[in-house]
N, C-alpha and C. Protein backbone atom coordinates (compact mmCIF):
# COMPACT_ATOMS: atom_id res chain seq x y z
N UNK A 1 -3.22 -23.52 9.39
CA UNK A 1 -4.17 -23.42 8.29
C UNK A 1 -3.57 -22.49 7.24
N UNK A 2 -3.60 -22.91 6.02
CA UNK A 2 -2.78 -22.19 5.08
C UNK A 2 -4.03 -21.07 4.49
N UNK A 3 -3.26 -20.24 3.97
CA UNK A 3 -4.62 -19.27 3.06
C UNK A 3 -5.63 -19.47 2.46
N UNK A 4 -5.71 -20.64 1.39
CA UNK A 4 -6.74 -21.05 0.96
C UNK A 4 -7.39 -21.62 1.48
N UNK A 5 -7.24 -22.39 2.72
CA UNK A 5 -8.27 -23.32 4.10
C UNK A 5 -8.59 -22.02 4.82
N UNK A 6 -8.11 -21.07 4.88
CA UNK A 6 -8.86 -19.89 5.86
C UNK A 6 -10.22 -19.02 4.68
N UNK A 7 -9.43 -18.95 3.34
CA UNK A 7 -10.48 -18.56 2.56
C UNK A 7 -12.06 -19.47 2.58
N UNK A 8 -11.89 -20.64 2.19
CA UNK A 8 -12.73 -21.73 1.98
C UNK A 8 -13.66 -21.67 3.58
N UNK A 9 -13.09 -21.55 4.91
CA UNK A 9 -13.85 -21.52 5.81
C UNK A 9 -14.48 -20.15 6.06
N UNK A 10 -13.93 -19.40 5.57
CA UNK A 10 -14.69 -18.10 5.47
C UNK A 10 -15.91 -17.79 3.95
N UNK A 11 -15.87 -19.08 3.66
CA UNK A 11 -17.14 -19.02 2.68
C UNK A 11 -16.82 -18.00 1.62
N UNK A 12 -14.80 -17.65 1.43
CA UNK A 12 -15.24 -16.63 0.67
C UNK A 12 -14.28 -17.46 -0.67
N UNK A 13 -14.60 -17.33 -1.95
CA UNK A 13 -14.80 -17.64 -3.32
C UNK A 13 -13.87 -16.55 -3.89
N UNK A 14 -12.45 -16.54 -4.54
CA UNK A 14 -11.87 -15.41 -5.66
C UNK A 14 -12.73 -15.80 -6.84
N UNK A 15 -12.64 -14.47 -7.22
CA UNK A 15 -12.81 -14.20 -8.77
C UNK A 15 -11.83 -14.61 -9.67
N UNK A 16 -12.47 -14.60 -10.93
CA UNK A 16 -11.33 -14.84 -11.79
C UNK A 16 -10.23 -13.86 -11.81
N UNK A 17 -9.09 -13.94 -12.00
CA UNK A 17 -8.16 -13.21 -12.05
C UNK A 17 -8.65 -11.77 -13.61
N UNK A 18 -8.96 -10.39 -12.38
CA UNK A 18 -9.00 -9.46 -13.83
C UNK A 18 -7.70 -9.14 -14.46
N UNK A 19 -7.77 -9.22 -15.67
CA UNK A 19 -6.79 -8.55 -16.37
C UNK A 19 -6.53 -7.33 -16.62
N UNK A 20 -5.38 -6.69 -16.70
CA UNK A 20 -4.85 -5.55 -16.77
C UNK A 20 -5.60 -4.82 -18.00
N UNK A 21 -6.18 -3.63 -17.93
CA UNK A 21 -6.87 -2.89 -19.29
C UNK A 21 -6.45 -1.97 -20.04
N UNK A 22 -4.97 -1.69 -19.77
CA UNK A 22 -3.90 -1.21 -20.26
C UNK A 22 -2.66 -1.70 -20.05
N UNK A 23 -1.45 -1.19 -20.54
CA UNK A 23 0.22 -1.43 -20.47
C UNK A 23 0.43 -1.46 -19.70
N UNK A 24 0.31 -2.48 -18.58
CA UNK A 24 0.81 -2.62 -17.41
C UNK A 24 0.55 -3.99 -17.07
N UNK A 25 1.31 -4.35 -15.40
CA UNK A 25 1.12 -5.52 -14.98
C UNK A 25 0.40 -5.62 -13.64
N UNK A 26 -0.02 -6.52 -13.74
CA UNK A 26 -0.75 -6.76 -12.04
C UNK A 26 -0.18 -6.25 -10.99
N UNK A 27 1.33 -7.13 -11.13
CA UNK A 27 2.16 -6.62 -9.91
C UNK A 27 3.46 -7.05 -10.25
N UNK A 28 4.71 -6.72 -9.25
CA UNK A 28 6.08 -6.45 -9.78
C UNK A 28 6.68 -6.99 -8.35
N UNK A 29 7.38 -8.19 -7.87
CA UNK A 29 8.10 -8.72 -6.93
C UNK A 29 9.65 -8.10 -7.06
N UNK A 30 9.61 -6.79 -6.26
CA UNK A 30 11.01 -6.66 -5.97
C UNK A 30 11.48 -6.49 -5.19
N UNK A 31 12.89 -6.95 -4.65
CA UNK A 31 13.57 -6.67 -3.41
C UNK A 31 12.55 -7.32 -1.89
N UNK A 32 12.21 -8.12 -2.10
CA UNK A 32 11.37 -8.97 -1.19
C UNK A 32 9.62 -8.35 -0.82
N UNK A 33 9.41 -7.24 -1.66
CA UNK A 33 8.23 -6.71 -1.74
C UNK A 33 7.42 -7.51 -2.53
N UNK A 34 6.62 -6.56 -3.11
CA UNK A 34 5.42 -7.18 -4.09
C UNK A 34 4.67 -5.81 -4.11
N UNK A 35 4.78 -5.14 -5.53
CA UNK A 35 4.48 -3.42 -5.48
C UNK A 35 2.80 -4.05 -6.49
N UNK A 36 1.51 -4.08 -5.82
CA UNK A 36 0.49 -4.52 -6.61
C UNK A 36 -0.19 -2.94 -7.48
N UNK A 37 -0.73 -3.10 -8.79
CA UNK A 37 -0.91 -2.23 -9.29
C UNK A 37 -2.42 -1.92 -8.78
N UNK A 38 -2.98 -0.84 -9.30
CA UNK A 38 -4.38 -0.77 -8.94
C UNK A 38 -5.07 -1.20 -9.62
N UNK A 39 -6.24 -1.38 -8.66
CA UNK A 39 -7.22 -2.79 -8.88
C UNK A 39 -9.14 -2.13 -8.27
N UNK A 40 -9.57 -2.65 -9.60
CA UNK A 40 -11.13 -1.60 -9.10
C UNK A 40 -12.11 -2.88 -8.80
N UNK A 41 -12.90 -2.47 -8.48
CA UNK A 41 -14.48 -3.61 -8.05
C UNK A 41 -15.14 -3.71 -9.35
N UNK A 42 -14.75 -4.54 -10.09
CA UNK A 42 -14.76 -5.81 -11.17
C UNK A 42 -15.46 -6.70 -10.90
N UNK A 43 -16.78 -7.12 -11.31
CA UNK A 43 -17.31 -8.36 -10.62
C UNK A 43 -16.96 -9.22 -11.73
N UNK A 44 -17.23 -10.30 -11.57
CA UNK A 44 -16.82 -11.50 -12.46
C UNK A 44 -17.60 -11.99 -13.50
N UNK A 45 -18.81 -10.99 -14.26
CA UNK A 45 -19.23 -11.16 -15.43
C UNK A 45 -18.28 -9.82 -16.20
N UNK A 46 -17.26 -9.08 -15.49
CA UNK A 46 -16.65 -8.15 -16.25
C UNK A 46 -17.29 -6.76 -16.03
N UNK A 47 -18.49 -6.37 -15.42
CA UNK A 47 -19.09 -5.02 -14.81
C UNK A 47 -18.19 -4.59 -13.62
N UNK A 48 -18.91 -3.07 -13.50
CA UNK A 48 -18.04 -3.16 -12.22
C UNK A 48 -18.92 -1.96 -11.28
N UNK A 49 -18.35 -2.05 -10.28
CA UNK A 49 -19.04 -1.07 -9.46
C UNK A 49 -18.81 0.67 -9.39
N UNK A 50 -19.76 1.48 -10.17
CA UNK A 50 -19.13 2.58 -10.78
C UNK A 50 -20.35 3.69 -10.34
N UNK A 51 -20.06 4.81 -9.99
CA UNK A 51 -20.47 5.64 -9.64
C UNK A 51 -20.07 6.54 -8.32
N UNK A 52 -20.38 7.85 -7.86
CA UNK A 52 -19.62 8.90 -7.30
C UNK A 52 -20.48 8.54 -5.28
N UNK A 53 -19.04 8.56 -4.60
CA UNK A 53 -19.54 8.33 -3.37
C UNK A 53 -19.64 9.85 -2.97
N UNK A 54 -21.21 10.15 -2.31
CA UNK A 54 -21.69 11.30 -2.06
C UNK A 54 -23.08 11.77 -2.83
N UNK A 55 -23.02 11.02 -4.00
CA UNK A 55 -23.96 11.81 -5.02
C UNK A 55 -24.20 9.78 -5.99
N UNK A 56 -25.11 9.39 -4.79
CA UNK A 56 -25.76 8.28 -5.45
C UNK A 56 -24.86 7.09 -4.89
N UNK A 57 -24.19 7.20 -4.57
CA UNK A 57 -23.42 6.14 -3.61
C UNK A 57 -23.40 6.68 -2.26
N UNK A 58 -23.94 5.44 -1.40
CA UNK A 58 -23.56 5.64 0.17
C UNK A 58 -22.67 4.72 0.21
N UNK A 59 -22.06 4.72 2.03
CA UNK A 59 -21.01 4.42 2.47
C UNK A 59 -21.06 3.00 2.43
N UNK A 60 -22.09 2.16 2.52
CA UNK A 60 -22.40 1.14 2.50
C UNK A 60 -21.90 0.23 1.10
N UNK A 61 -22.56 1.42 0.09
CA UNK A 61 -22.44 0.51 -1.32
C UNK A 61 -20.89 0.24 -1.50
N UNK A 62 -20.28 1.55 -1.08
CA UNK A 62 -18.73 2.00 -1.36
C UNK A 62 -17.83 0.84 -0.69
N UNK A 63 -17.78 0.81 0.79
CA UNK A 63 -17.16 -0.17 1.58
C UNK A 63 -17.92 -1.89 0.74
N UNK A 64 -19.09 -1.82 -0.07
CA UNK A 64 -19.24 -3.18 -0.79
C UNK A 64 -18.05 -3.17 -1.92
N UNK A 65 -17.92 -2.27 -2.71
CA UNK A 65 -16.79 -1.79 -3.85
C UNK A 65 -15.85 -1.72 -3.56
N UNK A 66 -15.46 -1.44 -2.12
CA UNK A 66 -13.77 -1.65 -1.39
C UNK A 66 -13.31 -3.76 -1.27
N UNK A 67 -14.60 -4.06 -0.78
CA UNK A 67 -14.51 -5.49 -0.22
C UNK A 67 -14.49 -6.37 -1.82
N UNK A 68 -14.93 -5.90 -2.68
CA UNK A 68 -14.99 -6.66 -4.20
C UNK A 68 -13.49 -6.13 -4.64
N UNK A 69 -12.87 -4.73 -4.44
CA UNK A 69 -11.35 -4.52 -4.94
C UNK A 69 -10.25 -5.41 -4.36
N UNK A 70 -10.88 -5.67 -2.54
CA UNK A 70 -9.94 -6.74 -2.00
C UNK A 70 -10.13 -7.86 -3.08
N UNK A 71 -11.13 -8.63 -2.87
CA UNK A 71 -11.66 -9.69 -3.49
C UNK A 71 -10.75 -10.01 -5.15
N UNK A 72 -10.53 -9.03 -5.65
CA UNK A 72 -10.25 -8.96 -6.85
C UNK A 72 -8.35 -9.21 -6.51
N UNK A 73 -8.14 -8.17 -5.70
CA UNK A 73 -6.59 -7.86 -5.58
C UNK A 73 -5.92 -9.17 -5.24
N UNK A 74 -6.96 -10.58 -4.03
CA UNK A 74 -6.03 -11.16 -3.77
C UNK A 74 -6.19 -12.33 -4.58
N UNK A 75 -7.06 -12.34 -5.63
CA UNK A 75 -7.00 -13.39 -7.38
C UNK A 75 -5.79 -12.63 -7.65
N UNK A 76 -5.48 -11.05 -7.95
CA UNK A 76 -4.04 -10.50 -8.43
C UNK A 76 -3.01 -11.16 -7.86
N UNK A 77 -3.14 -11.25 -6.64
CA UNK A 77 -1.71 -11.21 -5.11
C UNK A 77 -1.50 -12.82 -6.06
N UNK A 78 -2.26 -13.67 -5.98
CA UNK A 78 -2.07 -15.13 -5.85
C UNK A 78 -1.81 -15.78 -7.46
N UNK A 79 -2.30 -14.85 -8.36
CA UNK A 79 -1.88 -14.61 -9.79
C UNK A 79 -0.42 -14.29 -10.18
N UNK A 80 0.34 -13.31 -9.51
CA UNK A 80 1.78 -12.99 -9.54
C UNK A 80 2.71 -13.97 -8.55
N UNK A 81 2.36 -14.81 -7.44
CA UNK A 81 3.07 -15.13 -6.46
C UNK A 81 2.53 -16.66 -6.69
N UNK A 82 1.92 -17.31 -7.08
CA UNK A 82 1.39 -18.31 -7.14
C UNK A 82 0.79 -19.16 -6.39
N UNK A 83 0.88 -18.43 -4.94
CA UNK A 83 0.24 -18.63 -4.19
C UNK A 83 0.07 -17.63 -2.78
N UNK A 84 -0.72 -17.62 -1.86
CA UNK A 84 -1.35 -16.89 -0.98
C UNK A 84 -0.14 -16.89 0.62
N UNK A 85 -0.20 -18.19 0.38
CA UNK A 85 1.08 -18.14 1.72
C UNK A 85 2.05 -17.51 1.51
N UNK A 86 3.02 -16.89 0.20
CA UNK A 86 3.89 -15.82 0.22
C UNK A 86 3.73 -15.09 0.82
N UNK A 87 2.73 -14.55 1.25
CA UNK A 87 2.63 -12.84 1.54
C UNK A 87 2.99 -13.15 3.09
N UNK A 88 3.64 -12.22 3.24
CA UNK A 88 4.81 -12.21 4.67
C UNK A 88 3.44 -11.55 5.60
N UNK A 89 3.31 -10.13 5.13
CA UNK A 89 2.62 -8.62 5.29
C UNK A 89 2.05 -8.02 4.28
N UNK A 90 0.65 -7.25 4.94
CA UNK A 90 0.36 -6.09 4.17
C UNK A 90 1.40 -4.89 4.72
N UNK A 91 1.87 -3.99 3.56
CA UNK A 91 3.07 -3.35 4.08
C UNK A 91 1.91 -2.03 4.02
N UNK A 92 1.62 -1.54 2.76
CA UNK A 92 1.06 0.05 2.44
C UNK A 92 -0.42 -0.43 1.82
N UNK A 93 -1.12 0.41 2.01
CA UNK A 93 -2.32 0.30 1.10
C UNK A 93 -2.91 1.64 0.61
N UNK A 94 -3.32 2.12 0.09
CA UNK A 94 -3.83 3.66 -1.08
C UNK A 94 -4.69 2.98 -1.18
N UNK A 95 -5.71 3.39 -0.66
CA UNK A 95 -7.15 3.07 -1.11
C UNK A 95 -7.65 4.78 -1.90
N UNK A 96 -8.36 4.93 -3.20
CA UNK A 96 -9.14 5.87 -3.99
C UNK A 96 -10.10 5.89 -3.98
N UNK A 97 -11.03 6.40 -3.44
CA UNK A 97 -12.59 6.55 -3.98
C UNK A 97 -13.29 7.88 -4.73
N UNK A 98 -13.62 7.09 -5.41
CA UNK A 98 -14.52 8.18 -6.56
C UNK A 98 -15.43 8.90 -5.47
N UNK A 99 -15.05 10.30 -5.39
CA UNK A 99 -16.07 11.14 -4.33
C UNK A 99 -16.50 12.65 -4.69
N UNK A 100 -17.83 13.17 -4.37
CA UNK A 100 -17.99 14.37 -4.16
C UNK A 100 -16.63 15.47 -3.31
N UNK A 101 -16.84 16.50 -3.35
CA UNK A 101 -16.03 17.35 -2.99
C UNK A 101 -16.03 17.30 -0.88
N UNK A 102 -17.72 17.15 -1.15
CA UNK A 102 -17.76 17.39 0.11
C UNK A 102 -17.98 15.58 1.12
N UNK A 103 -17.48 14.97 0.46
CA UNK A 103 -17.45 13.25 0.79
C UNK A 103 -16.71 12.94 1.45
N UNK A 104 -16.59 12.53 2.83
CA UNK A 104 -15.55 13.14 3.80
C UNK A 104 -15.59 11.09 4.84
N UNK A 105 -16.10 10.53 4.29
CA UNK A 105 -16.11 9.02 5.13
C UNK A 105 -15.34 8.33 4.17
N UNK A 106 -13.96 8.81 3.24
CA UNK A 106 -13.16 8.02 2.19
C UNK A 106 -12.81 6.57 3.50
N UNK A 107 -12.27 7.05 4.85
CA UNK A 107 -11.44 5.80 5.66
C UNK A 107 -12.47 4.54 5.69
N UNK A 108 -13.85 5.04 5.68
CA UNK A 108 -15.22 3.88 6.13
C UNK A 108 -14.97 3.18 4.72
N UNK A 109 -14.85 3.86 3.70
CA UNK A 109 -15.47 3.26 2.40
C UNK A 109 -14.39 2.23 2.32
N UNK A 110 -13.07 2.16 2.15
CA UNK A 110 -11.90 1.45 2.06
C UNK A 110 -11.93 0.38 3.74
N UNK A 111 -11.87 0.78 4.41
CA UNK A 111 -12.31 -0.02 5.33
C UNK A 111 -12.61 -1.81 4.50
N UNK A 112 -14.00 -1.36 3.69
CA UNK A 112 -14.02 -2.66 3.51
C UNK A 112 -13.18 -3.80 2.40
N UNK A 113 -12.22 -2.98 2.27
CA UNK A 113 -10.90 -3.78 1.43
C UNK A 113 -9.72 -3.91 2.59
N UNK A 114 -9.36 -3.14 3.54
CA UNK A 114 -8.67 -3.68 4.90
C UNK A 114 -9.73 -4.62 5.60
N UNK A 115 -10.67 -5.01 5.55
CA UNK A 115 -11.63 -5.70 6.89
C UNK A 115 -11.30 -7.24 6.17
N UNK A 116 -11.39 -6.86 4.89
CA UNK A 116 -11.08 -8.28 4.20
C UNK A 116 -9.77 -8.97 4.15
N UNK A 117 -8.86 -7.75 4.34
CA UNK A 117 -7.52 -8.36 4.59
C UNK A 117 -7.32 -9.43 6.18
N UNK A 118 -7.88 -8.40 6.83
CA UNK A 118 -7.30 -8.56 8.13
C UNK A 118 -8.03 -10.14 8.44
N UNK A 119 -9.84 -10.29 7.84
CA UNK A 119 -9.93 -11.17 8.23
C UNK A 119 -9.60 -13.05 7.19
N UNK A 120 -9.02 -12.39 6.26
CA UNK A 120 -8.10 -13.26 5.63
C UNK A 120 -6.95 -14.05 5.85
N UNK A 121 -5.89 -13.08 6.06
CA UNK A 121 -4.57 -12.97 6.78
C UNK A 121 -4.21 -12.68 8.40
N UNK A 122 -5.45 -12.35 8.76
CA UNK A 122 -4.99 -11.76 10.60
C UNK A 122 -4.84 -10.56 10.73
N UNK A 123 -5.18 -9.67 12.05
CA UNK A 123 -4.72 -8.27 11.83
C UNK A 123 -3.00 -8.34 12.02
N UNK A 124 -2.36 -9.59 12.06
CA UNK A 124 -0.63 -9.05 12.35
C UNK A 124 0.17 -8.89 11.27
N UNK A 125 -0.39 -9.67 9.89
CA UNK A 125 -0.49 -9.99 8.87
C UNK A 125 -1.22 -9.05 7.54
N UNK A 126 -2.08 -8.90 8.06
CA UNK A 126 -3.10 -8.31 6.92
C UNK A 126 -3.13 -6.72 7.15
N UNK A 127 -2.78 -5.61 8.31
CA UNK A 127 -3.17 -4.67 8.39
C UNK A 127 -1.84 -3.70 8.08
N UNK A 128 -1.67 -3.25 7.29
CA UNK A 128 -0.63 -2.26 7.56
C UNK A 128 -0.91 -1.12 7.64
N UNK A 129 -0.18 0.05 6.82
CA UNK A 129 -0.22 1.34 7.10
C UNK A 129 -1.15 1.59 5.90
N UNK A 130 -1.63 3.03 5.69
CA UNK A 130 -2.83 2.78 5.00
C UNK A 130 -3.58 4.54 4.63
N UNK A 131 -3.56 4.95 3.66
CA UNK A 131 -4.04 6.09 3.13
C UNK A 131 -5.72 5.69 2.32
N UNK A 132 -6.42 7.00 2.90
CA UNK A 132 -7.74 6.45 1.97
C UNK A 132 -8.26 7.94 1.53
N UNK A 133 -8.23 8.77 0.40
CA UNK A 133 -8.19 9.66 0.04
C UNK A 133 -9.59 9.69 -1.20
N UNK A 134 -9.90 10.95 -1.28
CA UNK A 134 -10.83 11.45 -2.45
C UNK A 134 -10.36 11.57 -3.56
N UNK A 135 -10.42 11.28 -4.83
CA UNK A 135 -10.68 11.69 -6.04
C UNK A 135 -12.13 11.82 -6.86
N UNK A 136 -11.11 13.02 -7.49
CA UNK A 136 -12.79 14.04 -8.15
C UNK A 136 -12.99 12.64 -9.47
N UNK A 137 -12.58 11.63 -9.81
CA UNK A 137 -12.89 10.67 -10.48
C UNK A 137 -12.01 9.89 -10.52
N UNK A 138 -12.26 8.54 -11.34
CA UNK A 138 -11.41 7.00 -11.22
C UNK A 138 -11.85 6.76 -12.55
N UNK A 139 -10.71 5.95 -13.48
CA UNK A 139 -11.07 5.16 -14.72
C UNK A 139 -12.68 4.65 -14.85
N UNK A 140 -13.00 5.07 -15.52
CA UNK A 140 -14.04 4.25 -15.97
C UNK A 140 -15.47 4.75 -14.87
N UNK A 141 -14.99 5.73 -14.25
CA UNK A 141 -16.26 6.02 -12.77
C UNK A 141 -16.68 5.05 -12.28
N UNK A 142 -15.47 3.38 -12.06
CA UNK A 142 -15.44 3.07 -10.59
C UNK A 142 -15.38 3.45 -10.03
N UNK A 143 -15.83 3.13 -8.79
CA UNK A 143 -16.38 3.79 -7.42
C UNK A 143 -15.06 3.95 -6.73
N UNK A 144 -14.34 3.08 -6.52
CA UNK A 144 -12.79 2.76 -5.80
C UNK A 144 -11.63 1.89 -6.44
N UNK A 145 -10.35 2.28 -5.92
CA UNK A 145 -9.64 1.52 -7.19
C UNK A 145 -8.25 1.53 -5.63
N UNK A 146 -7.69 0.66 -5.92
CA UNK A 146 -7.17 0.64 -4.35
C UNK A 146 -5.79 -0.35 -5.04
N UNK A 147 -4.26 0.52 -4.66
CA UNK A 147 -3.13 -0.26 -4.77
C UNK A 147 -2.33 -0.69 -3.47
N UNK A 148 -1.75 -1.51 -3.47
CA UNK A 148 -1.14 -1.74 -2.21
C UNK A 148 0.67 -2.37 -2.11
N UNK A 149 1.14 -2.58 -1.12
CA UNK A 149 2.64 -3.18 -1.27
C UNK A 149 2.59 -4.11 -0.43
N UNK A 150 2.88 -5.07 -0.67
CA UNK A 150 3.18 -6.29 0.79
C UNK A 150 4.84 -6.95 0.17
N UNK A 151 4.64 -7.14 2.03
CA UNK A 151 5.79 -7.99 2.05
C UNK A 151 5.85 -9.83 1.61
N UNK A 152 7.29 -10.29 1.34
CA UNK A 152 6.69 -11.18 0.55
C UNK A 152 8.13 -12.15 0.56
N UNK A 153 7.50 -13.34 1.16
CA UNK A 153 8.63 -14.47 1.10
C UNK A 153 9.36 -15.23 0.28
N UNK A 154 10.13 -15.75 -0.40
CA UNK A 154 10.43 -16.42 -1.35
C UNK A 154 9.90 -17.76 -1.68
């Protein structure tokens, strides 16, 4: 079953591909990688999911804002590569969330941008190594903004 027959049976739908909102590119294929830029929870009338996890965001809404950054990233992944079966591996992932000082569940919130990988691609496939860290803010006070590297076939 190729990527898009695993998407389609998983009832799950990409977004339109977001565009970059500054000087930059989606993503950059080098040396058999694929270095993806960061990518926030954008819904597809162009809003996005914005506000501070700790102080008006729970873990719940956040891991929804992780699973819409996947959602978004792999319209990016399939936007630069032209298609979904390239991707060898998830190699790295940096997940960011917009958080209080004292906001300490960053791994839960990102979670739901790995849960989407894994059940996309497979956990042998989809899971790699993986940082999920606080910031005292994100562009625009999205909630999460999450870059990643995969490996990537010709």
């Amino acid at each position: 079953m190729n990527v898009d027959q695993r998407l389609e049976s998983l009832g799950i739908v990409l977004p339109p591909v977001p565009r970059p909102v500054g000087n930059y590119v989606g993503g950059v294929v080098s040396g058999g990688l694929l270095f993806m830029s960061g990518c926030g929870p954008r819904r597809a009338d162009g809003s996005a999911i914005t506000g501070k996890l700790g102080d008006g965001l729970d873990v719940a809404r956040g891991y929804e804002a992780a699973r819409l950054v996947g959602l978004n990233m792999l319209s990016n992944i399939r936007d630069v590569l032209g298609s979904l079966d390239r991707v060898e591996r998830v190699v790295k992932v940096l997940g960011m969330v917009n958080a209080t000082p004292g906001f300490t569940a960053t791994p839960a919130v990102i979670d739901g941008f790995s849960d989407l990988f894994v059940e996309v691609f497979g956990p042998e496939r989809g899971r790699g190594a993986r940082s999920a860290v606080g910031m005292v803010t994100l562009p625009n006070e999205i909630a999460v903004e999450v870059e990643m590297i995969l490996q990537v076939c010709a």
